[in-house]
C-alpha atoms as a PDB file:
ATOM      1  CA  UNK A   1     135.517 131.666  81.372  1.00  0.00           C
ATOM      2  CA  UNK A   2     135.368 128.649  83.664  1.00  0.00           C
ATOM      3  CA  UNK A   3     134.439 125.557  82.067  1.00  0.00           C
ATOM      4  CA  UNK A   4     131.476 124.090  83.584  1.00  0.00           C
ATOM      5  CA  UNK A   5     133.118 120.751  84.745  1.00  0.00           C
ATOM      6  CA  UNK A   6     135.021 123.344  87.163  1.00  0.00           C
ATOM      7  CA  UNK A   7     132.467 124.904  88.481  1.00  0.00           C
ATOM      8  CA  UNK A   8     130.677 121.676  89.089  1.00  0.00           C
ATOM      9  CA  UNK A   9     134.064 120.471  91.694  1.00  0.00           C
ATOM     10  CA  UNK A  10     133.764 123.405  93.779  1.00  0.00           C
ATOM     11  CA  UNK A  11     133.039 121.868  97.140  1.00  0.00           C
ATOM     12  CA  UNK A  12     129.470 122.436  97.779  1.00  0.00           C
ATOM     13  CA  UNK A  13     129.584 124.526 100.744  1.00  0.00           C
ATOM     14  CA  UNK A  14     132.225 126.959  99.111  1.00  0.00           C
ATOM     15  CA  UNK A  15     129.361 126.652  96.140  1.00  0.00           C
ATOM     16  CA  UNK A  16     126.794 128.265  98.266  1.00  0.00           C
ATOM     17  CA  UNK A  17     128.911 130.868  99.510  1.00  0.00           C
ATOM     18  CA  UNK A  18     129.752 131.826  95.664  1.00  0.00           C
ATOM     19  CA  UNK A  19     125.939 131.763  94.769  1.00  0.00           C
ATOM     20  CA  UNK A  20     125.242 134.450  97.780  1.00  0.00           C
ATOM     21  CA  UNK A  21     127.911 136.628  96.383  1.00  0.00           C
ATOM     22  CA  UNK A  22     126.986 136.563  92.859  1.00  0.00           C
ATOM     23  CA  UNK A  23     123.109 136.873  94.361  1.00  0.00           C
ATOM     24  CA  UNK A  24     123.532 139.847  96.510  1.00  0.00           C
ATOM     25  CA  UNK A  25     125.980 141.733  93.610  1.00  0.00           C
ATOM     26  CA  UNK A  26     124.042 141.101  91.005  1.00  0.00           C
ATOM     27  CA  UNK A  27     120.517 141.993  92.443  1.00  0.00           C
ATOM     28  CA  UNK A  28     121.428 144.276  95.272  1.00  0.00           C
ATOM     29  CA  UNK A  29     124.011 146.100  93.544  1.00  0.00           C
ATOM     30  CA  UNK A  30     126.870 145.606  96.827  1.00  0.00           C
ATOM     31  CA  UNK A  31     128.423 142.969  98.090  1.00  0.00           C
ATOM     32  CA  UNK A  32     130.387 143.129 101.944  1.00  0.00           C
ATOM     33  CA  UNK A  33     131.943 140.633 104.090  1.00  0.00           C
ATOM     34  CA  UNK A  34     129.077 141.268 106.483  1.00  0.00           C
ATOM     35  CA  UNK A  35     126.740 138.947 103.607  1.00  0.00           C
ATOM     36  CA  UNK A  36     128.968 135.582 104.004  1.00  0.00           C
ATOM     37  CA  UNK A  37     129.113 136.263 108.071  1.00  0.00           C
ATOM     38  CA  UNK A  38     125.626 136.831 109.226  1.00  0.00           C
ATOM     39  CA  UNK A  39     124.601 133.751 105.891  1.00  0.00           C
ATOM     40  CA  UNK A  40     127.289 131.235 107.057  1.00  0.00           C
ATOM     41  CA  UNK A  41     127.975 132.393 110.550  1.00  0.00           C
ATOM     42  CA  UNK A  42     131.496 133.121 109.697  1.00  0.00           C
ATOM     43  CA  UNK A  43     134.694 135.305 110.543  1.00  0.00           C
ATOM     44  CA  UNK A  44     135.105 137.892 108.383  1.00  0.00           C
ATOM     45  CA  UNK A  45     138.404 137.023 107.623  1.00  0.00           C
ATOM     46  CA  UNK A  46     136.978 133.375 105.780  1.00  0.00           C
ATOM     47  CA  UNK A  47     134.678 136.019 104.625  1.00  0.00           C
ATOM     48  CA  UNK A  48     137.476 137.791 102.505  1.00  0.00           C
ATOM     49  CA  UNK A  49     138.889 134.799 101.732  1.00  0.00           C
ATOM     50  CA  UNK A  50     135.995 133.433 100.071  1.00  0.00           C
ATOM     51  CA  UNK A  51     135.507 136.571  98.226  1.00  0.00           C
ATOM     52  CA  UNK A  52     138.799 136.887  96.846  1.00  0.00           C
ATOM     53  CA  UNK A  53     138.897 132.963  96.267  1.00  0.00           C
ATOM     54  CA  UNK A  54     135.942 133.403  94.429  1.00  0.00           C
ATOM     55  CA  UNK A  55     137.462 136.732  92.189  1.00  0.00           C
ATOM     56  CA  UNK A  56     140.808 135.230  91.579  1.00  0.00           C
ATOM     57  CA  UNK A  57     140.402 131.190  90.996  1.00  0.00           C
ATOM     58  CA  UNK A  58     136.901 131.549  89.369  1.00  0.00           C
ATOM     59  CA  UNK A  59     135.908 135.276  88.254  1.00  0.00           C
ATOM     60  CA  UNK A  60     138.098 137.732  87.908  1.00  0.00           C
ATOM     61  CA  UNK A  61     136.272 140.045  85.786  1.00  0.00           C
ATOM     62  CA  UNK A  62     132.758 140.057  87.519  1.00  0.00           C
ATOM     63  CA  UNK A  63     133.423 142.205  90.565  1.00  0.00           C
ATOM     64  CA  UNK A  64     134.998 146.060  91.242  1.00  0.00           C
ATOM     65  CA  UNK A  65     135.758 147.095  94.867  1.00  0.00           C
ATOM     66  CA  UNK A  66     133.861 150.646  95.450  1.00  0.00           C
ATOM     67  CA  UNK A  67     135.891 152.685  97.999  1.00  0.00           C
ATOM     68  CA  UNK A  68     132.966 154.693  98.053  1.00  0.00           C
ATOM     69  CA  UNK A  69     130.234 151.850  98.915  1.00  0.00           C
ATOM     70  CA  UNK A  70     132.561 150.371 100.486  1.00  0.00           C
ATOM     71  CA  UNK A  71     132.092 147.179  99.191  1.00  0.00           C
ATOM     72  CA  UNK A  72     132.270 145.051  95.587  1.00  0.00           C
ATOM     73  CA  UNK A  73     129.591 145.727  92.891  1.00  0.00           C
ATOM     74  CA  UNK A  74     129.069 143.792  89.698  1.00  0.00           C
ATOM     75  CA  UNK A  75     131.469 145.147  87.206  1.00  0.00           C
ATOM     76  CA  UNK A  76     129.857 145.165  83.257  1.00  0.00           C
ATOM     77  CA  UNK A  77     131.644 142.113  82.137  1.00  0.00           C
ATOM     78  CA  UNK A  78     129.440 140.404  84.962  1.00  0.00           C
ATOM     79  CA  UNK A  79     128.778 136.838  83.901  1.00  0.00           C
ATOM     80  CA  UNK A  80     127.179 134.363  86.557  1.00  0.00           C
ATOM     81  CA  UNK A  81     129.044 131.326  87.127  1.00  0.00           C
ATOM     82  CA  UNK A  82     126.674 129.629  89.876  1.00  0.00           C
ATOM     83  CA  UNK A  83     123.439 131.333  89.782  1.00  0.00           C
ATOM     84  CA  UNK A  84     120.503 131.923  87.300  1.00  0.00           C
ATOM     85  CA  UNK A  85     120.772 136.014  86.717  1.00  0.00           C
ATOM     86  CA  UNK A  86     117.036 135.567  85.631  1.00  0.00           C
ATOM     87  CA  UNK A  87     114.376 137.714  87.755  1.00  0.00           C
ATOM     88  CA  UNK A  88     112.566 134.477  87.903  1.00  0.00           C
ATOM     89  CA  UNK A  89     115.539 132.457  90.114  1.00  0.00           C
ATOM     90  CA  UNK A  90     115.883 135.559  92.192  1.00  0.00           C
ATOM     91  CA  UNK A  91     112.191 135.724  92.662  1.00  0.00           C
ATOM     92  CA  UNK A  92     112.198 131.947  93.388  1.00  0.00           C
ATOM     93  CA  UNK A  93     115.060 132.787  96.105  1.00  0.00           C
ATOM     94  CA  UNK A  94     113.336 135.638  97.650  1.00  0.00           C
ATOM     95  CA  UNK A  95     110.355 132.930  98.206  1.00  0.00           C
ATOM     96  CA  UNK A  96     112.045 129.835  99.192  1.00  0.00           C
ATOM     97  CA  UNK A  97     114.219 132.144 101.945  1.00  0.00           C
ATOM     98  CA  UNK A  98     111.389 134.641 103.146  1.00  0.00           C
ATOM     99  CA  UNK A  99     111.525 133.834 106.470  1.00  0.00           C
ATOM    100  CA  UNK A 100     115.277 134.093 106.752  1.00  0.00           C
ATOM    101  CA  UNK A 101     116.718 136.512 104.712  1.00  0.00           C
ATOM    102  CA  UNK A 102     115.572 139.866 106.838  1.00  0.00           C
ATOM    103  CA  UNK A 103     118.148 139.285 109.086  1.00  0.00           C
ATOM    104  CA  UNK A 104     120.944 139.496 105.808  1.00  0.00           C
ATOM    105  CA  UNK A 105     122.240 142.528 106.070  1.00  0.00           C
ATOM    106  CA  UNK A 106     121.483 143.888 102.350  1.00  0.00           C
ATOM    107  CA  UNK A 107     119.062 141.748 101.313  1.00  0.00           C
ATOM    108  CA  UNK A 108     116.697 142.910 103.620  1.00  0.00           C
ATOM    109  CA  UNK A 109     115.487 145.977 101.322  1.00  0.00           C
ATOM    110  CA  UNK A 110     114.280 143.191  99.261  1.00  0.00           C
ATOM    111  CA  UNK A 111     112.104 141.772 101.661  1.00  0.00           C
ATOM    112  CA  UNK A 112     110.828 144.869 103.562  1.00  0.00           C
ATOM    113  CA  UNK A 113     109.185 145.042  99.705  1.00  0.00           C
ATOM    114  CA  UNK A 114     108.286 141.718  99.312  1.00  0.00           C
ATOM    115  CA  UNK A 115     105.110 139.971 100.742  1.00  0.00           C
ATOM    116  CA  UNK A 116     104.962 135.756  99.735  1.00  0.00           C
ATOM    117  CA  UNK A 117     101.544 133.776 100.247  1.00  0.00           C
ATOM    118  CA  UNK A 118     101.811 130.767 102.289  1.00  0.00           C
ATOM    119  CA  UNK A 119     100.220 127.338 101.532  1.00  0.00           C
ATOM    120  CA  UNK A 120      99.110 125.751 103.943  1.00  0.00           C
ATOM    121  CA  UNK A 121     101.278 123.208 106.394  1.00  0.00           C
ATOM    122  CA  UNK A 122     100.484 120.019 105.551  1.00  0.00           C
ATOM    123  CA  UNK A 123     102.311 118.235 108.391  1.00  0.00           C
ATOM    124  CA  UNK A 124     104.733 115.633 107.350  1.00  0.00           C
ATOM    125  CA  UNK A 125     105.980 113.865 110.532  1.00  0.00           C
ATOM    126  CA  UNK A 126     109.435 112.495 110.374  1.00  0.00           C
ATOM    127  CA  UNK A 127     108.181 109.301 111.187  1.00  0.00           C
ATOM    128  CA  UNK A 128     106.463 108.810 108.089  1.00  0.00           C
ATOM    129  CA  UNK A 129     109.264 110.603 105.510  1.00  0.00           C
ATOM    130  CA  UNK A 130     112.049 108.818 106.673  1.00  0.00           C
ATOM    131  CA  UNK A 131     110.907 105.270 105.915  1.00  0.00           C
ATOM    132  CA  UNK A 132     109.180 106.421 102.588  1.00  0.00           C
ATOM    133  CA  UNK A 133     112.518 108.256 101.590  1.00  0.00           C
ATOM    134  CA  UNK A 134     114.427 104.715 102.452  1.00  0.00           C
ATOM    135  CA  UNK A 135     111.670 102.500 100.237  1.00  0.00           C
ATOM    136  CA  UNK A 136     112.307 104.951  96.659  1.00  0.00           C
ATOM    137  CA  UNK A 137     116.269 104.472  97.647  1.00  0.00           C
ATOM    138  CA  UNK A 138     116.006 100.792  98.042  1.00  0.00           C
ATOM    139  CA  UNK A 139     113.111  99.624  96.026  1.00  0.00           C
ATOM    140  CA  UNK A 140     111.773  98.309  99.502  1.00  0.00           C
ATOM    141  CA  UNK A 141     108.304  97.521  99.879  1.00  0.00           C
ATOM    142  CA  UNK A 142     106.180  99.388 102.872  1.00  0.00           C
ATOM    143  CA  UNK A 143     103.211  98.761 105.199  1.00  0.00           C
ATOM    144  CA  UNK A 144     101.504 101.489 106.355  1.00  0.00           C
ATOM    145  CA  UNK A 145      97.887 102.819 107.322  1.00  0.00           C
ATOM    146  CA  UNK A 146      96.201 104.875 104.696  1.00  0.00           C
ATOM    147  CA  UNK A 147      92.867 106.930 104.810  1.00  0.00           C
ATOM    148  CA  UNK A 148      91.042 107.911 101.855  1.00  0.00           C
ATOM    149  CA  UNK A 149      87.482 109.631 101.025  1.00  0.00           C
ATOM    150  CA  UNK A 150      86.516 106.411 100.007  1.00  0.00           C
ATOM    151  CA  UNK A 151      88.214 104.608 103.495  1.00  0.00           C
ATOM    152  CA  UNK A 152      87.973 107.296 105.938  1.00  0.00           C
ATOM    153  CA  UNK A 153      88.605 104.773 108.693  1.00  0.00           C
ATOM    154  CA  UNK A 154      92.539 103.876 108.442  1.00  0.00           C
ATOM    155  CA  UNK A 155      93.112 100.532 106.146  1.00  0.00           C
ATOM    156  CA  UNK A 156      96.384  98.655 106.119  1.00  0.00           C
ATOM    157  CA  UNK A 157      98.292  99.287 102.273  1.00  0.00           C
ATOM    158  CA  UNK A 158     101.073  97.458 101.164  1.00  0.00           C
ATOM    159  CA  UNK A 159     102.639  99.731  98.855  1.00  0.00           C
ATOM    160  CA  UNK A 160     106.711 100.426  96.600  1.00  0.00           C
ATOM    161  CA  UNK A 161     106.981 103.930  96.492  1.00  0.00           C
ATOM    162  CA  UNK A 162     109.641 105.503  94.150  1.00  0.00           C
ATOM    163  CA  UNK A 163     109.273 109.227  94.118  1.00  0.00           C
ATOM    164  CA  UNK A 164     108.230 112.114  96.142  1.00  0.00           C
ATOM    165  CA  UNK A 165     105.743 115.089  94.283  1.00  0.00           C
ATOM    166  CA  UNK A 166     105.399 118.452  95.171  1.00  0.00           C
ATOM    167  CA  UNK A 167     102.098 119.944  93.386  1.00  0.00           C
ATOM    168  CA  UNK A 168     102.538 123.200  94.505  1.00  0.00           C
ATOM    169  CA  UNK A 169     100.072 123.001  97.403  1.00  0.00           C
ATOM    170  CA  UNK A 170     100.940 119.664  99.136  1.00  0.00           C
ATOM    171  CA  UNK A 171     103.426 116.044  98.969  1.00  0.00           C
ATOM    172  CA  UNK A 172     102.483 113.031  97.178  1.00  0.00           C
ATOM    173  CA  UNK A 173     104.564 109.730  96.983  1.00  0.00           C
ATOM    174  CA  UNK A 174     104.450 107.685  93.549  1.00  0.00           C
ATOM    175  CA  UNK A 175     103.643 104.563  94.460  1.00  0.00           C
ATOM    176  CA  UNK A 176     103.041 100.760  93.376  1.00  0.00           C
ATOM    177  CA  UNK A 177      99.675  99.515  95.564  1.00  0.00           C
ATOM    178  CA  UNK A 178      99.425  95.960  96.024  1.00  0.00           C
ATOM    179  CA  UNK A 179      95.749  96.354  96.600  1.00  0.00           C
ATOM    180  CA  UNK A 180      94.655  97.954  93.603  1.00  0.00           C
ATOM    181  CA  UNK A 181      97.371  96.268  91.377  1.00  0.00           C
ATOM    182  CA  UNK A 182      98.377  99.358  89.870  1.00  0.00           C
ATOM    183  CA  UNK A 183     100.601 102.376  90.552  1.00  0.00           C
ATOM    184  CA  UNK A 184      98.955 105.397  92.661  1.00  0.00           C
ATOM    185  CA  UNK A 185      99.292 108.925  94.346  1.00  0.00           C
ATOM    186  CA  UNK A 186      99.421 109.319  97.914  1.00  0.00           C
ATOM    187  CA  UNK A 187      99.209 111.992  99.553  1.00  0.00           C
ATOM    188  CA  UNK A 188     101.428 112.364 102.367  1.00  0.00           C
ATOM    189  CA  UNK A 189      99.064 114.106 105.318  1.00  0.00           C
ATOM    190  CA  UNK A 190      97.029 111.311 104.781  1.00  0.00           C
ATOM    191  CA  UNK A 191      99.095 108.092 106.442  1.00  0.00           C
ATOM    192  CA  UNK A 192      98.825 107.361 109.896  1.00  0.00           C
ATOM    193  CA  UNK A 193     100.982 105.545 112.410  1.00  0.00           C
ATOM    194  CA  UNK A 194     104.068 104.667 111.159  1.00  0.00           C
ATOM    195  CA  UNK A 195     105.157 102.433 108.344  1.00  0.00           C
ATOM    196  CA  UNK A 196     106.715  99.541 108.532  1.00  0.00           C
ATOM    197  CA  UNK A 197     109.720  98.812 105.834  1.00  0.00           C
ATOM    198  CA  UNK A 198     109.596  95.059 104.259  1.00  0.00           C
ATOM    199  CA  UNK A 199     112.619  93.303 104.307  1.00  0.00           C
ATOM    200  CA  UNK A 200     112.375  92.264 100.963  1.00  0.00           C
ATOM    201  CA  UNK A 201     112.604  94.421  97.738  1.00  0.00           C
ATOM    202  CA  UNK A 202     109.734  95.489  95.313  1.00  0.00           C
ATOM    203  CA  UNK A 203     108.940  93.617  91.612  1.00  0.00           C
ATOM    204  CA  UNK A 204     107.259  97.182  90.746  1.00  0.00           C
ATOM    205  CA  UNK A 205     109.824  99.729  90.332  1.00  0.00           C
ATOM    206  CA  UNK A 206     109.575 103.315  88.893  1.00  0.00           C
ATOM    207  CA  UNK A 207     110.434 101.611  85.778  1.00  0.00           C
ATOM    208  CA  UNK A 208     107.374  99.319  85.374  1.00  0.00           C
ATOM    209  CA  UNK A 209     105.374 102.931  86.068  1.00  0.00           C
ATOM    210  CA  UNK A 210     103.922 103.505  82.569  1.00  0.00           C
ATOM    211  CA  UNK A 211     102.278 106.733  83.978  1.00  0.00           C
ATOM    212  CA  UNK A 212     105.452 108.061  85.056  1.00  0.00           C
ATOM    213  CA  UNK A 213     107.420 106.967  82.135  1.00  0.00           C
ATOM    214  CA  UNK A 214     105.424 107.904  79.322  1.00  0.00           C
ATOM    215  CA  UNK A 215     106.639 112.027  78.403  1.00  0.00           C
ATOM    216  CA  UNK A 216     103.755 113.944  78.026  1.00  0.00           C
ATOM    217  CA  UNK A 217     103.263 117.483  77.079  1.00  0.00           C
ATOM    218  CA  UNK A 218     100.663 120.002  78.294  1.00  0.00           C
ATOM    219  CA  UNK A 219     100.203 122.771  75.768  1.00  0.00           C
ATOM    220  CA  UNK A 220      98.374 126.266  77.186  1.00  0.00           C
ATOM    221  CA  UNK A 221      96.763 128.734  75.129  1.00  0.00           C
ATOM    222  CA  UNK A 222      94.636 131.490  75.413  1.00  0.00           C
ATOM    223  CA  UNK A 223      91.277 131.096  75.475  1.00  0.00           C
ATOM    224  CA  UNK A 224      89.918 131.883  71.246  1.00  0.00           C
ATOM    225  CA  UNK A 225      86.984 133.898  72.622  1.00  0.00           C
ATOM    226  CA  UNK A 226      89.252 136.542  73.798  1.00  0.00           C
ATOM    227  CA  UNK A 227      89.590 139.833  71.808  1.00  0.00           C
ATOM    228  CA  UNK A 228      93.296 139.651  70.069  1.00  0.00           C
ATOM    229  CA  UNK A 229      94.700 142.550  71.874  1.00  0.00           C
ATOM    230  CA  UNK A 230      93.652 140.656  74.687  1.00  0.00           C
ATOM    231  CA  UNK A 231      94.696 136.979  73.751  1.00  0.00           C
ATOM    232  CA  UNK A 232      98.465 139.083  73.506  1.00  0.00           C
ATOM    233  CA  UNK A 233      98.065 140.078  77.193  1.00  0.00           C
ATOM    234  CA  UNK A 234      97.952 136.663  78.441  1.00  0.00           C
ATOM    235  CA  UNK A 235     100.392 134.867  75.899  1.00  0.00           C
ATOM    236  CA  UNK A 236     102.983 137.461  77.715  1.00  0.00           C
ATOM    237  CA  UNK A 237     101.611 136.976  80.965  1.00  0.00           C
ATOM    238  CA  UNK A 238     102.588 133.082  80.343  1.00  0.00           C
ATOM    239  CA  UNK A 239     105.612 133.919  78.284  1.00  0.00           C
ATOM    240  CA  UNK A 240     104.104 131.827  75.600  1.00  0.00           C
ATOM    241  CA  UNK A 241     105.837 131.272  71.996  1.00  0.00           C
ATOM    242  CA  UNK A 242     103.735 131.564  69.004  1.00  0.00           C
ATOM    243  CA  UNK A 243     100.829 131.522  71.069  1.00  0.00           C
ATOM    244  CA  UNK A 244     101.926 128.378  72.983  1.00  0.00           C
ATOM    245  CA  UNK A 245     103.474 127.664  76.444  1.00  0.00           C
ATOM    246  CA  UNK A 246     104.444 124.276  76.202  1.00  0.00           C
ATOM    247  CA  UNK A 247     104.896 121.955  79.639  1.00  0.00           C
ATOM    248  CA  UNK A 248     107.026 119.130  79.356  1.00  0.00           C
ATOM    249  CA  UNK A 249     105.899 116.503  82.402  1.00  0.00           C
ATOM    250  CA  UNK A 250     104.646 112.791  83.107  1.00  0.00           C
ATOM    251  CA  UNK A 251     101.694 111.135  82.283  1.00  0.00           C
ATOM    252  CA  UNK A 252     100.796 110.496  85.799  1.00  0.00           C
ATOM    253  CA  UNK A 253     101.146 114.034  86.942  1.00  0.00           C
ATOM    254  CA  UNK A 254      99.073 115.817  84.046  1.00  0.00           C
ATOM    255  CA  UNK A 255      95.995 116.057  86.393  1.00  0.00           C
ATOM    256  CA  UNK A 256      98.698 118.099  88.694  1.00  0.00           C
ATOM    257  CA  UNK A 257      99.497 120.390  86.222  1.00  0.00           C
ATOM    258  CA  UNK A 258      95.942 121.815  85.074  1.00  0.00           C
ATOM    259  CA  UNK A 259      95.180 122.154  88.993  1.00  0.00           C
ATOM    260  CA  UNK A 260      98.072 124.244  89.212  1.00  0.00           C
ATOM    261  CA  UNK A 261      97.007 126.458  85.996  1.00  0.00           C
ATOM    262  CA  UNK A 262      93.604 126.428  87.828  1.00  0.00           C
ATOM    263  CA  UNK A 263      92.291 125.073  84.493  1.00  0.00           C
ATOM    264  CA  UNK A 264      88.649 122.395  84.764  1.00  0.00           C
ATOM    265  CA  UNK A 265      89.130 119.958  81.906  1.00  0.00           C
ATOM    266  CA  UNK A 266      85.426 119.397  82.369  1.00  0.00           C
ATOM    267  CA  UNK A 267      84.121 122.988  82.753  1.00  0.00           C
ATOM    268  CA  UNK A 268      84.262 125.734  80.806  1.00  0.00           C
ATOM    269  CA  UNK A 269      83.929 129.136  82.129  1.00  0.00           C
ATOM    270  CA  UNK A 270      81.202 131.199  80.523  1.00  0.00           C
ATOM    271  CA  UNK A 271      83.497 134.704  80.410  1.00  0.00           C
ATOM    272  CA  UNK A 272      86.742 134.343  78.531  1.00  0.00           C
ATOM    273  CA  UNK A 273      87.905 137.048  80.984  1.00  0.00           C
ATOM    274  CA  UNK A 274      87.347 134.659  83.588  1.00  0.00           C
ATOM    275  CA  UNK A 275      88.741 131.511  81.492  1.00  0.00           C
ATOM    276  CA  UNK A 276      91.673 133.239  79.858  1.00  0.00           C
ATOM    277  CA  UNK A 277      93.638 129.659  78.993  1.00  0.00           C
ATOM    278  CA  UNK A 278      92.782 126.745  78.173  1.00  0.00           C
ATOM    279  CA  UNK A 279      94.153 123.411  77.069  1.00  0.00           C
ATOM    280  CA  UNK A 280      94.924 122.938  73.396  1.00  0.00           C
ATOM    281  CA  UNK A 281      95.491 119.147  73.304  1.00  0.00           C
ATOM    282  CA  UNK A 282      93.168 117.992  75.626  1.00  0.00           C
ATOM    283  CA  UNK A 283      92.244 115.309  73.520  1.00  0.00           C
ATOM    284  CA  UNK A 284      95.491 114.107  73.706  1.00  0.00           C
ATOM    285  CA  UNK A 285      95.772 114.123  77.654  1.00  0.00           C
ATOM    286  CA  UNK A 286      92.279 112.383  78.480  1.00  0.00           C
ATOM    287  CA  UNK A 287      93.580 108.948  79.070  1.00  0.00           C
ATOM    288  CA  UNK A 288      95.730 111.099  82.371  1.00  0.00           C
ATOM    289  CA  UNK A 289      92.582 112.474  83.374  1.00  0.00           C
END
């Protein structure tokens, strides 16, 4: 077996071409040259070469050429080298390349079967991301024009952002405000104009963020008014252990992660068929609420 420092020097393009192969054998049962050429846009002899780089310098034993498929299938020693073989990664692929992968020759079952919900587009002009993206590199500080609910007419922030957020529905940027002397969320769809970068460099880093620093865990459960038969339903649904699922995150994004369970810290639903989880250690969270 490769050791993992060798897998991790594979040049990164030849990396993605290994993770299609080992995607498309191990979930659609046949792998062909015609996989690498209409992914990469490439001739189908780099095609074989890539395949039979990737047999004979990395994995010899995962793949058997089918003269009757006509093409390589995952033999039983089959051990993934540069993917997750979980359903959940390939579900995660099939999502993050919907739009794409109809047009990949074998993958395309997958999709015709396969419907994904959009979010919404919450426009992100390049004007804004590629100053904020420079700022978190550099520890530069920004001007920019924010609204709010509270400001609906555009105000003038000074703020040091360090990281960009993803909540599932829309971007955030972690951020030090000058104004409220304190670090804040915001959200991306909400600047206007574009910012200007400071010349000088920020005192608040990501490292004076106590919000963001401090390791917080969420801890789901299902709801106690539930019948016990039905209190197993959703501990598999969640894949919880010993009746917990357990969510490792930041203090500053705990508010994030009940929205995204769709759970109300302050309401409680009046069916526990409607409720189903709830928080076990709110207590512990409420100063991140």
């Amino acid at each position: 077996m490769k050791r993992k420092q060798d897998i991790e020097s594979v040049r990164w393009d030849l990396a993605l071409r290994y993770r299609l192969i080992e995607t498309v054998a191990w979930w659609e049962g046949r792998l062909t040259t015609n996989h690498l050429m209409q992914s990469f846009g490439i001739s189908r002899q780099q095609a074989s070469k890539d395949i039979n780089t990737y047999i004979n310098e990395h994995a010899p034993k995962n793949l058997e050429y089918d003269k009757h498929l006509k093409g390589y299938v995952p033999s039983k020693q089959f051990k993934p080298l540069f993917i997750d073989d979980s359903a959940s990664a390939y579900l995660h692929l099939l999502n993050q390349n919907h739009d794409r992968a109809p047009h990949v020759d074998g993958l395309a079952l997958a999709y015709a079967h396969t419907e994904v919900l959009q979010v919404p587009d919450r426009t992100v002009r390049p004007e804004l991301l590629r100053p904020l993206l420079r700022a978190c590199r550099e520890g530069l500080r920004l001007e920019c024009e924010y609204v709010s609910f509270s400001t609906p007419e555009a105000e003038t922030r000074l703020i040091a952002p360090h990281t960009l957020i993803y909540t599932g529905m829309r971007w955030h940027v972690r951020a030090y405000c000058e104004k409220n002397r304190d670090y804040r969320d915001f959200v991306l769809s909400r600047f206007r104009g574009t910012p200007d970068l400071m010349a000088d460099t920020t005192e608040h880093a990501r490292d004076g963020d106590e919000g963001w620093n401090t390791a917080v865990q969420v801890i789901i459960a299902a709801d106690s008014r539930l019948k016990p038969e039905q209190q197993a339903i959703i501990e598999s649904d969640y894949g919880m252990q010993d009746g917990q699922l357990v969510i490792d995150t930041h203090g500053a994004l705990v508010q994030y992660v009940l929205q995204r369970y769709q759970i109300d810290p302050n309401k409680v639903h009046a069916k526990a068929t409607a409720q189903q989880i709830v928080v076990a250690n709110l207590d512990d969270l409420k100063q991140w609420l």
